[in-house]
C-alpha atoms as a PDB file:
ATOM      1  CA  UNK A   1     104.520 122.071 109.837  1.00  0.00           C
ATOM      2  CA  UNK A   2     105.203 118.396 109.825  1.00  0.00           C
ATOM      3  CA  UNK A   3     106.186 117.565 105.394  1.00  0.00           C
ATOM      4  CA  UNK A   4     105.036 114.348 103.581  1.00  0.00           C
ATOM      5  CA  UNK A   5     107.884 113.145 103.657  1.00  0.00           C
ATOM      6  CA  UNK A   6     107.815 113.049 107.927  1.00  0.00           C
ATOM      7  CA  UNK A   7     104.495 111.474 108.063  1.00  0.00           C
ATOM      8  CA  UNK A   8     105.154 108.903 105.225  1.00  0.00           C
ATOM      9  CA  UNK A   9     108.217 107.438 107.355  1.00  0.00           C
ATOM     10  CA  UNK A  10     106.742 107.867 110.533  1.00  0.00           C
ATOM     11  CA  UNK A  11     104.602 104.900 109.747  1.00  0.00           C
ATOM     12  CA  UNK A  12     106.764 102.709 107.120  1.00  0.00           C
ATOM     13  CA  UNK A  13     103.792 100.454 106.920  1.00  0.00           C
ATOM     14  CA  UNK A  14     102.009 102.363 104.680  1.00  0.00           C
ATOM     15  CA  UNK A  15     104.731 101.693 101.890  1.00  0.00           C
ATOM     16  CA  UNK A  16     103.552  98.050 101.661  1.00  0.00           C
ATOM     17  CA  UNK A  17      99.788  99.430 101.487  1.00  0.00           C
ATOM     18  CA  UNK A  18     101.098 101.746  98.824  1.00  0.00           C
ATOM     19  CA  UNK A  19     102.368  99.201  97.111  1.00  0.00           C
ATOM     20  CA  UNK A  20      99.773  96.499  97.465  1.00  0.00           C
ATOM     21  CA  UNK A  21      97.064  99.548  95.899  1.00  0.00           C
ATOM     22  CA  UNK A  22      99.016 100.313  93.211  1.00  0.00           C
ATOM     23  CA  UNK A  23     100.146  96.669  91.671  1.00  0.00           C
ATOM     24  CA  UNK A  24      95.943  96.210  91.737  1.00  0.00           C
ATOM     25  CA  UNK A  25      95.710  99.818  90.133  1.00  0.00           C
ATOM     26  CA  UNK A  26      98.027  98.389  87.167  1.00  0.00           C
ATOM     27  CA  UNK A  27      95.890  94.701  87.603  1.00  0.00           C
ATOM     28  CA  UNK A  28      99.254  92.826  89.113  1.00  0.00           C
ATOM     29  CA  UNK A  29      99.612  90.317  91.659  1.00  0.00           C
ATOM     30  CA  UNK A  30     101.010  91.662  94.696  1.00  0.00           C
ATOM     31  CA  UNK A  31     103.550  89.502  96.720  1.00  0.00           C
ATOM     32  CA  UNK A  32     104.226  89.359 100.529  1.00  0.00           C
ATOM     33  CA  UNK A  33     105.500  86.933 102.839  1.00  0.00           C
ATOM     34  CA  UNK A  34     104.007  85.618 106.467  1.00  0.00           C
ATOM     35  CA  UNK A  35     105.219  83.795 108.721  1.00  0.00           C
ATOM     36  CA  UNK A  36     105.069  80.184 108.839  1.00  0.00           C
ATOM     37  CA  UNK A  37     104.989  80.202 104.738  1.00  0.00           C
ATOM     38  CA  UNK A  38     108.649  78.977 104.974  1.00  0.00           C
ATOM     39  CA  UNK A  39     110.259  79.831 101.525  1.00  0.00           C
ATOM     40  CA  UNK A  40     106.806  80.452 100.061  1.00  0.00           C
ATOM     41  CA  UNK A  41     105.230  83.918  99.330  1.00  0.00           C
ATOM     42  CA  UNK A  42     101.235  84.620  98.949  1.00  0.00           C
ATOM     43  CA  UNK A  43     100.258  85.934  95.938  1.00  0.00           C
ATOM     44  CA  UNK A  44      97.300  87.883  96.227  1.00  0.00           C
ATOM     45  CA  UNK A  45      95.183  88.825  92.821  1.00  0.00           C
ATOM     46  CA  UNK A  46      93.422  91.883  92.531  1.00  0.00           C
ATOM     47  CA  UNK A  47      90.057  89.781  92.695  1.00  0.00           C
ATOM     48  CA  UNK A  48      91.091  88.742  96.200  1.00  0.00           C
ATOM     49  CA  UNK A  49      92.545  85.461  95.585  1.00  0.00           C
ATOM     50  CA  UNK A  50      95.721  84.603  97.559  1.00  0.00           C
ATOM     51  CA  UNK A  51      97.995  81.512  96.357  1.00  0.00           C
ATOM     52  CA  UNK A  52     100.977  80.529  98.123  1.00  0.00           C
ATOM     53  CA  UNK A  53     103.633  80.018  95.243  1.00  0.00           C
ATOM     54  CA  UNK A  54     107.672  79.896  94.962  1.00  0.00           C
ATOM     55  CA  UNK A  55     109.091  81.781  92.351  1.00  0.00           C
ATOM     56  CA  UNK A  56     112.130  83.614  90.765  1.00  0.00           C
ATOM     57  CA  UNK A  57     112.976  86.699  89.012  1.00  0.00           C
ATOM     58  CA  UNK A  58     114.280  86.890  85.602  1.00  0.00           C
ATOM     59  CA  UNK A  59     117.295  89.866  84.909  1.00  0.00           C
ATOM     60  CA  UNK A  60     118.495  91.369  81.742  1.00  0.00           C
ATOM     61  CA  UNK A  61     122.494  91.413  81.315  1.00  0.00           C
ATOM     62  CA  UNK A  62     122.072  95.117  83.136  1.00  0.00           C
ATOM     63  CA  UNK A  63     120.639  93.428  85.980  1.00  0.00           C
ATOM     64  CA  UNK A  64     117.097  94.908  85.726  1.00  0.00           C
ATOM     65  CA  UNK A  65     114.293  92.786  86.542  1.00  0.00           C
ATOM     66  CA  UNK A  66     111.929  91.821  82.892  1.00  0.00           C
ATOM     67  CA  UNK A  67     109.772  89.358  84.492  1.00  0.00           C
ATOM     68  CA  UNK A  68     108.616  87.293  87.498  1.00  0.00           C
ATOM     69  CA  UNK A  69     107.944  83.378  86.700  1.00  0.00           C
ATOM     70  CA  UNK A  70     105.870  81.812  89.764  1.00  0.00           C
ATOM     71  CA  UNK A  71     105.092  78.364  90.635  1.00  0.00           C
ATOM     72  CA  UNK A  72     102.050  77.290  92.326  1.00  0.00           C
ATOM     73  CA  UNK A  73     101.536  75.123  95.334  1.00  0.00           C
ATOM     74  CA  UNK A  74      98.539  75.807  96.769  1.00  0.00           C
ATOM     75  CA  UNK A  75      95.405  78.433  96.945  1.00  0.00           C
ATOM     76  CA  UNK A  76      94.713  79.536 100.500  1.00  0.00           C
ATOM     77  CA  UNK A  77      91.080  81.305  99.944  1.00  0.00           C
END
C-alpha cells in the first residue's frame, strides 16, 4: 500500500498548491515567481488580485524570518 508520504512526492507540485491554500486559509499573500518577471515576484491576494512587487525579508539576530516588506510596481489583473 502506497503511504502519504509516496504520493505527496510523487507529484512535488502539490507542495506549492499546499502552500498557496493555506497562506489564503491564514488571509496572506502568497508569492511565486514566472518567467519573464525578471527579479519580480507576483503577489497574489486571497481576493484574487496578483501584483508584481520586489521585496525583502526582514531576520531576527537568530536568523528567523519576522516579516516580509514588499514594494509595488505594478497590478497585473
Amino acid at each position: 500500500m502506497e503511504s502519504l508520504i509516496d504520493r505527496l512526492l510523487s507529484n512535488l507540485n502539490n507542495f506549492a498548491d499546499l502552500g498557496r491554500q493555506r497562506a489564503f486559509e491564514l488571509g496572506n499573500p502568497y508569492y511565486y515567481t514566472e518567467a519573464g518577471d525578471g527579479d519580480y515576484w507576483r503577489k497574489e491576494m486571497p481576493n484574487g488580485d496578483i501584483y508584481l512587487v520586489l521585496f525583502d525579508i526582514e531576520y531576527d539576530d537568530k536568523g528567523h524570518a519576522l516579516k516580509i516588506i514588499d514594494t509595488f510596481k505594478k497590478k497585473i489583473n
